[in-house]
PDB file of N, CA and C in Angstrom:
ATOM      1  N   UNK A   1       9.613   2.857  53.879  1.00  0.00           N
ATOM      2  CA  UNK A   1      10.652   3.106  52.910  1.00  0.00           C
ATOM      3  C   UNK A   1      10.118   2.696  51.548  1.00  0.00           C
ATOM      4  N   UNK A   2      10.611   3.241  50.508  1.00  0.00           N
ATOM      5  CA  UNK A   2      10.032   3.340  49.208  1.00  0.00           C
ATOM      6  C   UNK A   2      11.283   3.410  48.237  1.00  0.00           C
ATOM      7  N   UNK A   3      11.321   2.863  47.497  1.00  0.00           N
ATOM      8  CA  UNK A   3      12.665   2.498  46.600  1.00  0.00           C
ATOM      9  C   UNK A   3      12.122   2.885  44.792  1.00  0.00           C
ATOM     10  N   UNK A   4      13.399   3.759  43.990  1.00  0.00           N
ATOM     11  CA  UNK A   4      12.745   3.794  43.200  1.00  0.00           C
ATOM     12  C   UNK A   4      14.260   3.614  42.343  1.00  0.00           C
ATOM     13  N   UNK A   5      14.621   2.428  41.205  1.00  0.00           N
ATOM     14  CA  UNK A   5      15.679   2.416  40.566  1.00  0.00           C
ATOM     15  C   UNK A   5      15.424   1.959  38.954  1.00  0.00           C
ATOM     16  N   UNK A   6      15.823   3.256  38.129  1.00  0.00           N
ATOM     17  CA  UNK A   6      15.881   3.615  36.756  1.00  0.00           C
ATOM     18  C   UNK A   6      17.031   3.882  36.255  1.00  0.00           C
ATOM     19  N   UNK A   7      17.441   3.623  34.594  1.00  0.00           N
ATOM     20  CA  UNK A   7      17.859   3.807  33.545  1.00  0.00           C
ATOM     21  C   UNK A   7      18.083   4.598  33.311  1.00  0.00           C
ATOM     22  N   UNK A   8      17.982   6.008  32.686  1.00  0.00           N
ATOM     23  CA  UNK A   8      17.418   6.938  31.941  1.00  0.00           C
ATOM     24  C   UNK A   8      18.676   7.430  30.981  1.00  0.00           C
ATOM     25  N   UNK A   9      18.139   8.046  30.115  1.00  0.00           N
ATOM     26  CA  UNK A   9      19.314   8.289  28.951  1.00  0.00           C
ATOM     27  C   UNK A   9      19.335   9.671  29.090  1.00  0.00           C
ATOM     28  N   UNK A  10      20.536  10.405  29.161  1.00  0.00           N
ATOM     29  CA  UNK A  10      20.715  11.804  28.839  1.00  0.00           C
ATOM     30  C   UNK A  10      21.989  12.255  29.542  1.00  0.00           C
ATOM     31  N   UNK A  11      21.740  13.552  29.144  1.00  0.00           N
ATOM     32  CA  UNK A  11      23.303  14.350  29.942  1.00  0.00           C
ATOM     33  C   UNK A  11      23.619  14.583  31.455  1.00  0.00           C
ATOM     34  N   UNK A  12      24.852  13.699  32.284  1.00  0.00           N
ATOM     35  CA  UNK A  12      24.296  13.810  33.574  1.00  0.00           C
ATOM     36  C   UNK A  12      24.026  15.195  34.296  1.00  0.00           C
ATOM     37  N   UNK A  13      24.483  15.804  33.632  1.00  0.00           N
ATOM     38  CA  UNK A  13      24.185  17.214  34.495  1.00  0.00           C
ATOM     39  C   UNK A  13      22.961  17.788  34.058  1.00  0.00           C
ATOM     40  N   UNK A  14      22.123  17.767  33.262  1.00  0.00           N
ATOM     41  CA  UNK A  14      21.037  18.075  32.808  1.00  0.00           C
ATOM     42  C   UNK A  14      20.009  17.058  33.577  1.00  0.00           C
ATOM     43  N   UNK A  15      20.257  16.005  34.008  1.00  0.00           N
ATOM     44  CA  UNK A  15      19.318  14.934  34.651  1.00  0.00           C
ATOM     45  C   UNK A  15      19.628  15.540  36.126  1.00  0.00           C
ATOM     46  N   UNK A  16      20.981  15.788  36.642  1.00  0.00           N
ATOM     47  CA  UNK A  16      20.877  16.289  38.172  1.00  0.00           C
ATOM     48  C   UNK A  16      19.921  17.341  38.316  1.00  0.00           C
ATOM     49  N   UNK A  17      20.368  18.743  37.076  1.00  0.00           N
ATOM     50  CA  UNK A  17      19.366  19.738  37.418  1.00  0.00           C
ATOM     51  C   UNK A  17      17.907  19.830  37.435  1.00  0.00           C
ATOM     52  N   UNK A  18      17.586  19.161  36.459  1.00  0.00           N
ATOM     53  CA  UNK A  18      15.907  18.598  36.222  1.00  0.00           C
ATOM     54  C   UNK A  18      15.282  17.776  37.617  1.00  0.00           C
ATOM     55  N   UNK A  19      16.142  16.911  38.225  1.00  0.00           N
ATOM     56  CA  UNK A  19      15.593  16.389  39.331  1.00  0.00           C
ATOM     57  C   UNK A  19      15.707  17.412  40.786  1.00  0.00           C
ATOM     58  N   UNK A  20      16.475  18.447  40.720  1.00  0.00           N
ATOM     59  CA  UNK A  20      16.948  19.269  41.505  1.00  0.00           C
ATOM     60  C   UNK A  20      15.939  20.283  41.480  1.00  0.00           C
ATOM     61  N   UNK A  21      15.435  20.882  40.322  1.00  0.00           N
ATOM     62  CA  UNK A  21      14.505  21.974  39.624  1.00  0.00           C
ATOM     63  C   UNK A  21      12.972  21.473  40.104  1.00  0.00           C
ATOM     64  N   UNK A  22      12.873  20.074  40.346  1.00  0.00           N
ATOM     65  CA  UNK A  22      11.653  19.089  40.056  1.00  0.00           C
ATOM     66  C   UNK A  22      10.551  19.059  41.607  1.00  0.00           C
ATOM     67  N   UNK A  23      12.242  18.414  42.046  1.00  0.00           N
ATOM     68  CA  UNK A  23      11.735  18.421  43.277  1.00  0.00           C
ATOM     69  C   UNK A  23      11.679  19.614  44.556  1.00  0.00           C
ATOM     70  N   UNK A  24      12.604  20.690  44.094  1.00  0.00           N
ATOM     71  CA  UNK A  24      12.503  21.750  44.724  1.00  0.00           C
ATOM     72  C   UNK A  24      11.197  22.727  44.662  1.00  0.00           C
ATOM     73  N   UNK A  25      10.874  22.971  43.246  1.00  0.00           N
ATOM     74  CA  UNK A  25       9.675  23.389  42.794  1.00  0.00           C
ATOM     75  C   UNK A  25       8.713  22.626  43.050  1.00  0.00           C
ATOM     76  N   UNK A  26       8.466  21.369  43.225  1.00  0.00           N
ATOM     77  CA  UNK A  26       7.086  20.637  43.446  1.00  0.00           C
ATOM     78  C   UNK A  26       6.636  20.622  45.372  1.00  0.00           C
ATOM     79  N   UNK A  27       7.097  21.171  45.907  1.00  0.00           N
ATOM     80  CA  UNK A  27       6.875  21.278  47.175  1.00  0.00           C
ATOM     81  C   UNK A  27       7.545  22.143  47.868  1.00  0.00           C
ATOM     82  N   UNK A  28       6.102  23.371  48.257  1.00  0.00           N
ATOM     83  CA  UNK A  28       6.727  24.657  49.223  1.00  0.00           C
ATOM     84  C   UNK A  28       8.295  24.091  50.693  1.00  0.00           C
ATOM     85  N   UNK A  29       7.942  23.395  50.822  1.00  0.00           N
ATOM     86  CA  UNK A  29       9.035  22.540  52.031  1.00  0.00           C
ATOM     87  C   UNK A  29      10.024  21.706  51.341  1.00  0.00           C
ATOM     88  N   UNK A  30      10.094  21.475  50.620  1.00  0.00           N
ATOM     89  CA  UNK A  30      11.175  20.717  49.861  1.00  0.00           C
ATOM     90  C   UNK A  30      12.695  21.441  50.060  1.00  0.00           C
ATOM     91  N   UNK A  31      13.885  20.794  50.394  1.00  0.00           N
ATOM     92  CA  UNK A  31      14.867  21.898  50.549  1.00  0.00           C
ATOM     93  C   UNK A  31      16.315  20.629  50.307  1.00  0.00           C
ATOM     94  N   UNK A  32      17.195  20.613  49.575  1.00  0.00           N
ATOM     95  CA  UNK A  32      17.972  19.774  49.276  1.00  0.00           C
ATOM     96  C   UNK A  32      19.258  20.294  50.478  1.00  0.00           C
ATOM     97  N   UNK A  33      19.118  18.924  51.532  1.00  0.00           N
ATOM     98  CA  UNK A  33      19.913  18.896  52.529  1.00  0.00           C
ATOM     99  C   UNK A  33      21.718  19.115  52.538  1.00  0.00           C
ATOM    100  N   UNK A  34      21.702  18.101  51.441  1.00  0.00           N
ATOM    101  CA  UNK A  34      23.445  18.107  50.877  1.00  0.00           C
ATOM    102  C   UNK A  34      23.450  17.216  50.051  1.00  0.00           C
ATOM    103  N   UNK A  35      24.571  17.567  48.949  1.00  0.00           N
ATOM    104  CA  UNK A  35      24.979  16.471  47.742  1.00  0.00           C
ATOM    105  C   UNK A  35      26.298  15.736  48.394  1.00  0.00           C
ATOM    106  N   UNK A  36      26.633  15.122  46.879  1.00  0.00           N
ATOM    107  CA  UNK A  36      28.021  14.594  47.134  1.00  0.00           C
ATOM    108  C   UNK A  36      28.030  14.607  45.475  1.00  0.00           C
ATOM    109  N   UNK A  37      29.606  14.888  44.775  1.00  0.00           N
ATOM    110  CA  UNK A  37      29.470  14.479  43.748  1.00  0.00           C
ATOM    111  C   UNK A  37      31.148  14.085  43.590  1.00  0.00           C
ATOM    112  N   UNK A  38      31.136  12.812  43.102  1.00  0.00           N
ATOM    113  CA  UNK A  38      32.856  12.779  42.681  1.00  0.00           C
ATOM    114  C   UNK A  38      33.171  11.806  41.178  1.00  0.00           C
ATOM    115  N   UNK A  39      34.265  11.730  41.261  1.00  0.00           N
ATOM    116  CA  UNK A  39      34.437  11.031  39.960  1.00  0.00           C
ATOM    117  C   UNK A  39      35.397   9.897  39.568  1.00  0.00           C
ATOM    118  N   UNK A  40      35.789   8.700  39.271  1.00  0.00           N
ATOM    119  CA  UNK A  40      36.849   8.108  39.834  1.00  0.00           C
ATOM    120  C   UNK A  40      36.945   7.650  37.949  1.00  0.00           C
ATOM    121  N   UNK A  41      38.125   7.371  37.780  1.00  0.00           N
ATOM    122  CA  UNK A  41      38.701   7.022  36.413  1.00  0.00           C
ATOM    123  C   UNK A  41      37.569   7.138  35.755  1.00  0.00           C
ATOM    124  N   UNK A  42      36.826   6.840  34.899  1.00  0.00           N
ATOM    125  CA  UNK A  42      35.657   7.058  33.438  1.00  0.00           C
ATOM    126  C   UNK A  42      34.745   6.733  34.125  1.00  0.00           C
ATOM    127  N   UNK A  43      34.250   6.986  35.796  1.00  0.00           N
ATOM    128  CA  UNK A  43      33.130   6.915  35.873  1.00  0.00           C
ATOM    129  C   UNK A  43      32.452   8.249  37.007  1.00  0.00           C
ATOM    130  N   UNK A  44      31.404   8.744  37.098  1.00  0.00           N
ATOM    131  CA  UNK A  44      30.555  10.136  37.817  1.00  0.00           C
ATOM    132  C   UNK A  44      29.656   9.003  38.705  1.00  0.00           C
ATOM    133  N   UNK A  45      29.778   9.568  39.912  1.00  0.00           N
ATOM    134  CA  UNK A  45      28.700   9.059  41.073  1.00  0.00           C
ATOM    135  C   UNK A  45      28.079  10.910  41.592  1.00  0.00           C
ATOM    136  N   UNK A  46      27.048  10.971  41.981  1.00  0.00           N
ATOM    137  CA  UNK A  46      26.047  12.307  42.989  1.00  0.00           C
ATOM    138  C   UNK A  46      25.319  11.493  43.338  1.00  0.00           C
ATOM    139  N   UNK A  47      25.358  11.634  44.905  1.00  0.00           N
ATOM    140  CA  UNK A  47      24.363  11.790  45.916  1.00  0.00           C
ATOM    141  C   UNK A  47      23.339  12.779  46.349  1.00  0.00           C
ATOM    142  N   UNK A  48      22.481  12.987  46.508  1.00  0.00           N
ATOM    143  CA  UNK A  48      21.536  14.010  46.604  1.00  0.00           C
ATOM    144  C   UNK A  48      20.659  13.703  47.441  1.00  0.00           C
ATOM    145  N   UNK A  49      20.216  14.422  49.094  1.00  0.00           N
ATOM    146  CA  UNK A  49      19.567  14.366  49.680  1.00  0.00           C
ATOM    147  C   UNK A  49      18.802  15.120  49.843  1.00  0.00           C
ATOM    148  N   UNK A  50      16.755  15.305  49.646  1.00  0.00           N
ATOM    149  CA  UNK A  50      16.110  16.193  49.889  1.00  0.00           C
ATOM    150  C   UNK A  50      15.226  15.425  51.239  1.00  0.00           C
ATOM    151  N   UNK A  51      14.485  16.642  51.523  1.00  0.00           N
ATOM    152  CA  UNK A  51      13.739  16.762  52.650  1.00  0.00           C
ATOM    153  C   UNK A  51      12.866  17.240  52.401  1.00  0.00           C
ATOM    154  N   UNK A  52      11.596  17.124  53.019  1.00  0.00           N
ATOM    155  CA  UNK A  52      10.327  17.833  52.481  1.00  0.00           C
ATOM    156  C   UNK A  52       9.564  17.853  54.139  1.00  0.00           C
ATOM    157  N   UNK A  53       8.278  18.033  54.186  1.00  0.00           N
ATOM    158  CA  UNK A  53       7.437  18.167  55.140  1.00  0.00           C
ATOM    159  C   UNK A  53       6.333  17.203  54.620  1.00  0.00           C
ATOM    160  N   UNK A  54       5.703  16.639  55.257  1.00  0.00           N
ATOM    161  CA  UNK A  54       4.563  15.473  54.766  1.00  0.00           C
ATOM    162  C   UNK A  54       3.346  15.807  55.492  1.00  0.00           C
ATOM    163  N   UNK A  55       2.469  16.630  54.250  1.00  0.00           N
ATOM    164  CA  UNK A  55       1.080  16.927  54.908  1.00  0.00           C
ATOM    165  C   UNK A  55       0.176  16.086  55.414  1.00  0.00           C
ATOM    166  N   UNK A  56       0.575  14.743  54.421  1.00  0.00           N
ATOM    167  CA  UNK A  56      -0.756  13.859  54.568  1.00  0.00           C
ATOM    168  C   UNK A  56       0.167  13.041  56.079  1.00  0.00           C
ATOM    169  N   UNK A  57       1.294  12.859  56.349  1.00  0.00           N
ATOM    170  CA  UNK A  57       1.555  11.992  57.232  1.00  0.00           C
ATOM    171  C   UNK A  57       2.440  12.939  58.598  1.00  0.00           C
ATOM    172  N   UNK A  58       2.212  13.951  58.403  1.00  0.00           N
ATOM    173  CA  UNK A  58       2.206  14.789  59.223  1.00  0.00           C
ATOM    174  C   UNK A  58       3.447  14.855  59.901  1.00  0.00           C
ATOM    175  N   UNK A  59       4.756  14.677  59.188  1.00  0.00           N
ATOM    176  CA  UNK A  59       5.916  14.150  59.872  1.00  0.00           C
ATOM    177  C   UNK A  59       6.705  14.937  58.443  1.00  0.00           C
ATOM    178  N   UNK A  60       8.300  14.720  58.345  1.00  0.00           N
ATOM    179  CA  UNK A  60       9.233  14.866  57.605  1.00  0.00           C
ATOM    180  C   UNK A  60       9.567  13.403  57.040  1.00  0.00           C
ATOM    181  N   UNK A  61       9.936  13.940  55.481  1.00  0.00           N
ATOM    182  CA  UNK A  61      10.195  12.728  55.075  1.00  0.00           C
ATOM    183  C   UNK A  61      11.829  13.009  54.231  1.00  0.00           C
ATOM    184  N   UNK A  62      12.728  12.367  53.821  1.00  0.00           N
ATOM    185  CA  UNK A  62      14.059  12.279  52.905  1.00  0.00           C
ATOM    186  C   UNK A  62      13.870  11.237  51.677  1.00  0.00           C
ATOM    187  N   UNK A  63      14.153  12.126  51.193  1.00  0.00           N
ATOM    188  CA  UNK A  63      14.421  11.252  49.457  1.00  0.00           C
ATOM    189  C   UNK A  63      15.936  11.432  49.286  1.00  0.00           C
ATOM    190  N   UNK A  64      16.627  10.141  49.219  1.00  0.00           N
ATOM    191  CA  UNK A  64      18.216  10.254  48.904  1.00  0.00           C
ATOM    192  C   UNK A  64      18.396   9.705  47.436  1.00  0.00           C
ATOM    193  N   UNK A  65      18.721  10.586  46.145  1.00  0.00           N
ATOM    194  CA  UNK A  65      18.781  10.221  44.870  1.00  0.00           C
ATOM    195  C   UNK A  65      20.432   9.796  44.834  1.00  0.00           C
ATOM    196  N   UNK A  66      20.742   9.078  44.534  1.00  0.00           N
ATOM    197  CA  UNK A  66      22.002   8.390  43.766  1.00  0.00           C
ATOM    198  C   UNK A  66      22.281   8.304  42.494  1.00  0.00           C
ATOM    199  N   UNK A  67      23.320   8.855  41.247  1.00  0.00           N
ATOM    200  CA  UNK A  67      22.962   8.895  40.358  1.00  0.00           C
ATOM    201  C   UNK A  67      24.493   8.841  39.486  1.00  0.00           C
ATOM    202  N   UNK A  68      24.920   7.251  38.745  1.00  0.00           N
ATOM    203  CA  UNK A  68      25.971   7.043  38.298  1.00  0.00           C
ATOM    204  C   UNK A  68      25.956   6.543  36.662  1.00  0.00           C
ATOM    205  N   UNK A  69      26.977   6.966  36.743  1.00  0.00           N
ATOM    206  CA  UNK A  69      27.669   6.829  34.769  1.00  0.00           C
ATOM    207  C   UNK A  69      28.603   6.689  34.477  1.00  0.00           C
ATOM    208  N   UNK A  70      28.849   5.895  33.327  1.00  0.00           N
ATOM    209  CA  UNK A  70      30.627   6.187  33.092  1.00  0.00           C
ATOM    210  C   UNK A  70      30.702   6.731  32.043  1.00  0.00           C
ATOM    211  N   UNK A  71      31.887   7.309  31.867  1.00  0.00           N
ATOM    212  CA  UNK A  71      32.650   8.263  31.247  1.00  0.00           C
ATOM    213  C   UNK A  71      32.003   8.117  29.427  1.00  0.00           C
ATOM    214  N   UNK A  72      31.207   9.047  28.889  1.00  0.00           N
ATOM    215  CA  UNK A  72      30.855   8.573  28.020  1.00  0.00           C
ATOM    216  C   UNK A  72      29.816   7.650  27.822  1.00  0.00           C
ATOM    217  N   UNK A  73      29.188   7.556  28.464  1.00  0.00           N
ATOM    218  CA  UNK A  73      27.732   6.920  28.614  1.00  0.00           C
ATOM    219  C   UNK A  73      26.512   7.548  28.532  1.00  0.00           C
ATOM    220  N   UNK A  74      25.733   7.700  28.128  1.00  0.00           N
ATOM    221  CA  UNK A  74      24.477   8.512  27.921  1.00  0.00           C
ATOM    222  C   UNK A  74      23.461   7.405  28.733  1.00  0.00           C
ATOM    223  N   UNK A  75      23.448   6.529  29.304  1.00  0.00           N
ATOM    224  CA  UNK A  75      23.116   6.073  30.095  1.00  0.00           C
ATOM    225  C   UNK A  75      23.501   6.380  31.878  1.00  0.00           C
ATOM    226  N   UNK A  76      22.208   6.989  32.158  1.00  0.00           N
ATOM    227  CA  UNK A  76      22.569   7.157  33.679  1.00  0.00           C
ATOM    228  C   UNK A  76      21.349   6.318  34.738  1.00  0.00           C
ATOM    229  N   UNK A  77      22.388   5.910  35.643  1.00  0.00           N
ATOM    230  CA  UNK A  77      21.470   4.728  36.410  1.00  0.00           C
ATOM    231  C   UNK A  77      21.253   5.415  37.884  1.00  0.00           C
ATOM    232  N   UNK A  78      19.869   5.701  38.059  1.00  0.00           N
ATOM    233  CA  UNK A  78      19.137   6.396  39.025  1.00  0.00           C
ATOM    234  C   UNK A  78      18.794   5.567  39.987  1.00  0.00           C
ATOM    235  N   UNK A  79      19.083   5.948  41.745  1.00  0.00           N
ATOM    236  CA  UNK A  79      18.582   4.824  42.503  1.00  0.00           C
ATOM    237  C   UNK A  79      18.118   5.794  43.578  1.00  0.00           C
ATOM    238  N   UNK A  80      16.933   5.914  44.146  1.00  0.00           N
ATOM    239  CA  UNK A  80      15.879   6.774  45.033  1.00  0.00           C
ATOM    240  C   UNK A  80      15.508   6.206  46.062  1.00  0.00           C
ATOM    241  N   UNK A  81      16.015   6.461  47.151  1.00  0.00           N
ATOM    242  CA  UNK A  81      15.438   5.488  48.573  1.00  0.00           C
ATOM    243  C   UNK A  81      14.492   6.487  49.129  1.00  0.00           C
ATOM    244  N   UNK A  82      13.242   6.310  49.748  1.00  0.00           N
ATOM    245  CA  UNK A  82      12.494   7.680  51.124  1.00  0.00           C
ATOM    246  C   UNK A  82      12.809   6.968  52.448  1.00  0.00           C
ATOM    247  N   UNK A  83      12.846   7.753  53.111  1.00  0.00           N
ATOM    248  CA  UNK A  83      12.615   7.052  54.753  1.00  0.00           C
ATOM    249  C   UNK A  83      11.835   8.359  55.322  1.00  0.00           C
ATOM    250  N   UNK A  84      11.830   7.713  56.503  1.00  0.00           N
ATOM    251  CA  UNK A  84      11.532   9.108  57.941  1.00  0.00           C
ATOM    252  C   UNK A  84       9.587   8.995  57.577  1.00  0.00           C
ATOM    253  N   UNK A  85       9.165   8.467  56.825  1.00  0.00           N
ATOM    254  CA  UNK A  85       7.170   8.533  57.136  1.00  0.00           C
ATOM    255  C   UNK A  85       6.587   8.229  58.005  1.00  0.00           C
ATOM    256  N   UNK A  86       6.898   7.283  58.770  1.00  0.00           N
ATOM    257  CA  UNK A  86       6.747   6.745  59.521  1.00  0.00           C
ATOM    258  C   UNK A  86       6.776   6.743  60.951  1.00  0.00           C
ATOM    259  N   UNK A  87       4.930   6.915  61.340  1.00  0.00           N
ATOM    260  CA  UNK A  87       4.952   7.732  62.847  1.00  0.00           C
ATOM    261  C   UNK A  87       5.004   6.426  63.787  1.00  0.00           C
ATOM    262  N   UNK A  88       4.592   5.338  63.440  1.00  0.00           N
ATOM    263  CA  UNK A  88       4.831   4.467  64.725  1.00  0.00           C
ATOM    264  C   UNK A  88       6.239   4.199  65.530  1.00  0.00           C
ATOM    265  N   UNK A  89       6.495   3.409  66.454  1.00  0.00           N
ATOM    266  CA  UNK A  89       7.912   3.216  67.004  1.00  0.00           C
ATOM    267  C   UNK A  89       8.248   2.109  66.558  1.00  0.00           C
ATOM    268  N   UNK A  90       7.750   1.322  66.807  1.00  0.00           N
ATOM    269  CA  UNK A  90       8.291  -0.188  66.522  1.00  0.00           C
ATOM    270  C   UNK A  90       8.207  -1.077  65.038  1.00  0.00           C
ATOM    271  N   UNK A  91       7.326   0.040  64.225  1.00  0.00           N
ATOM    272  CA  UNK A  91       6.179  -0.475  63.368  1.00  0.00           C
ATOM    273  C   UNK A  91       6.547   0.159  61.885  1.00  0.00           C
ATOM    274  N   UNK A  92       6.844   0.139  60.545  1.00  0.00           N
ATOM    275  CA  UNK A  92       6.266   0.947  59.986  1.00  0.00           C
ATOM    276  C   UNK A  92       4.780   1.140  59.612  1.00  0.00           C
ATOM    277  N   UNK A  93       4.095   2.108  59.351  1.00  0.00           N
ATOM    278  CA  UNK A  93       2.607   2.631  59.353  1.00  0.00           C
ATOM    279  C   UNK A  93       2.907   4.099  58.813  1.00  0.00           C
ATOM    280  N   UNK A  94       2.193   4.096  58.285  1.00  0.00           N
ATOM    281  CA  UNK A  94       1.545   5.452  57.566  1.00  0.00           C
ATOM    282  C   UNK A  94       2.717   6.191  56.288  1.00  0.00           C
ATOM    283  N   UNK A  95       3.140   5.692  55.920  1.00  0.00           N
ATOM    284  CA  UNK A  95       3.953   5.999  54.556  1.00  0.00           C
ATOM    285  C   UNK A  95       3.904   6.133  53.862  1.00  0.00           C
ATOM    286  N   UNK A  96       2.833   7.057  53.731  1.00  0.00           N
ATOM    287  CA  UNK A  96       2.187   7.933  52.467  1.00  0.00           C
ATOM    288  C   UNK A  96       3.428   8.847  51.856  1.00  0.00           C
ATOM    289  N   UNK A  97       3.627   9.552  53.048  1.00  0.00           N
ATOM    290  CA  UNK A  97       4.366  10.782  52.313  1.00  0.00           C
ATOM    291  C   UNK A  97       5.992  10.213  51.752  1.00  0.00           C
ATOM    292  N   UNK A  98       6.268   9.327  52.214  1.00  0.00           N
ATOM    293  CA  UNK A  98       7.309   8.704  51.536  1.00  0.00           C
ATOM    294  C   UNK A  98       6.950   8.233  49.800  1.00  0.00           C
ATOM    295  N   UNK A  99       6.169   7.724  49.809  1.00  0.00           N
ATOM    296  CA  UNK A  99       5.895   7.407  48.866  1.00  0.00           C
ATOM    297  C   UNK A  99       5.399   8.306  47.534  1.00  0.00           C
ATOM    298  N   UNK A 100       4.761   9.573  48.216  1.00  0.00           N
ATOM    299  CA  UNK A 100       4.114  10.598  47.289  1.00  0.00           C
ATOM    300  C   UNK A 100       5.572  11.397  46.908  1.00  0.00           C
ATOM    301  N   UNK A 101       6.692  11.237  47.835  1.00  0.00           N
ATOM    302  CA  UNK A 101       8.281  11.971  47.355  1.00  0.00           C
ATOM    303  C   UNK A 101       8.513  11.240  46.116  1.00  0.00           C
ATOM    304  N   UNK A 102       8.826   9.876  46.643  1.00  0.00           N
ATOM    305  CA  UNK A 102       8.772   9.099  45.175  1.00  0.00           C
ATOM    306  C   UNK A 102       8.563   9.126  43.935  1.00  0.00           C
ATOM    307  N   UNK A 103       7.200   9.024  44.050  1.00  0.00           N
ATOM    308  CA  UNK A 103       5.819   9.406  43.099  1.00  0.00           C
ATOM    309  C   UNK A 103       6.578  10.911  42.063  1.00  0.00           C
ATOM    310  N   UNK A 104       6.571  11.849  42.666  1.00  0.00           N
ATOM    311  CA  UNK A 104       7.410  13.163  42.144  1.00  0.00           C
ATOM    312  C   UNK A 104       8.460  13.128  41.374  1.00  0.00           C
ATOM    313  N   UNK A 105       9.436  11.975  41.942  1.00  0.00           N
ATOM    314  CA  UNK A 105      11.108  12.046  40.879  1.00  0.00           C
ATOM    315  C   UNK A 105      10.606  11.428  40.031  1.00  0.00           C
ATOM    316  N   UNK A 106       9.487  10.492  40.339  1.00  0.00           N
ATOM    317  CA  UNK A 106       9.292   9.330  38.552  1.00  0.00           C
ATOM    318  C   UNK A 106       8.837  10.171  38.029  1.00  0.00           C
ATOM    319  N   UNK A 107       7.636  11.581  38.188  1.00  0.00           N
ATOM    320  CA  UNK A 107       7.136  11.947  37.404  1.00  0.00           C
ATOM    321  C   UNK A 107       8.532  12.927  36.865  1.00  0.00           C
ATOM    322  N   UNK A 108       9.383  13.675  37.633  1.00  0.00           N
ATOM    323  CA  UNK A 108      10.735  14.073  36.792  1.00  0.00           C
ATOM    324  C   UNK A 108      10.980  13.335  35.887  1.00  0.00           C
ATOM    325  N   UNK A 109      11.800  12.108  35.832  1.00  0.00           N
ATOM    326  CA  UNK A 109      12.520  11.489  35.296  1.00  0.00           C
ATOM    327  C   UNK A 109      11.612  10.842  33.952  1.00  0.00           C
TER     328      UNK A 109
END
């Protein structure tokens, strides 16, 4: 597992699509599983789950983006978990491709 949590300043819907555009385009297997998006008094939460295929670790991997603001904030706070790299049973080992998902939204963001 690989954790990635940022700041970033801009419009939230312009930051969903850019990470949406980013990671879809940066990998033939990449395919966004399901969102979530809701909104509660002055503040926006989206969930965003992608999936990819992992050449180097030869398995499937998930990147789940989280991505909240409040109402009027040009500040949006980004939080990126990977799982699934990992071919051992008991063990994690080999979590490359988790990490190279990662690697991808920072270079988005």
């Amino acid at each position: 597992m690989a954790k990635l949590e940022k700041t970033v300043t801009g419009s939230f819907d312009e930051i969903i699509s850019k990470i949406e555009e980013g990671i879809l385009g940066g990998s033939i297997s990449a395919t966004l599983e399901d969102r979530s998006d809701f909104r509660s008094g002055g503040a926006r939460c989206s969930v965003l789950v992608f999936e990819r295929y992992s050449y180097i670790g030869g398995n499937r991997v998930s990147l789940n983006v989280t991505l909240f603001a409040s109402d009027g904030d040009d500040n949006v706070h980004v939080s990126a978990i990977t799982s699934g790299g990992s071919q051992a049973l008991f063990f994690k080992i080999n979590t490359w491709g988790e990490e190279n998902f990662l690697e991808k939204l920072w270079e988005i963001l």
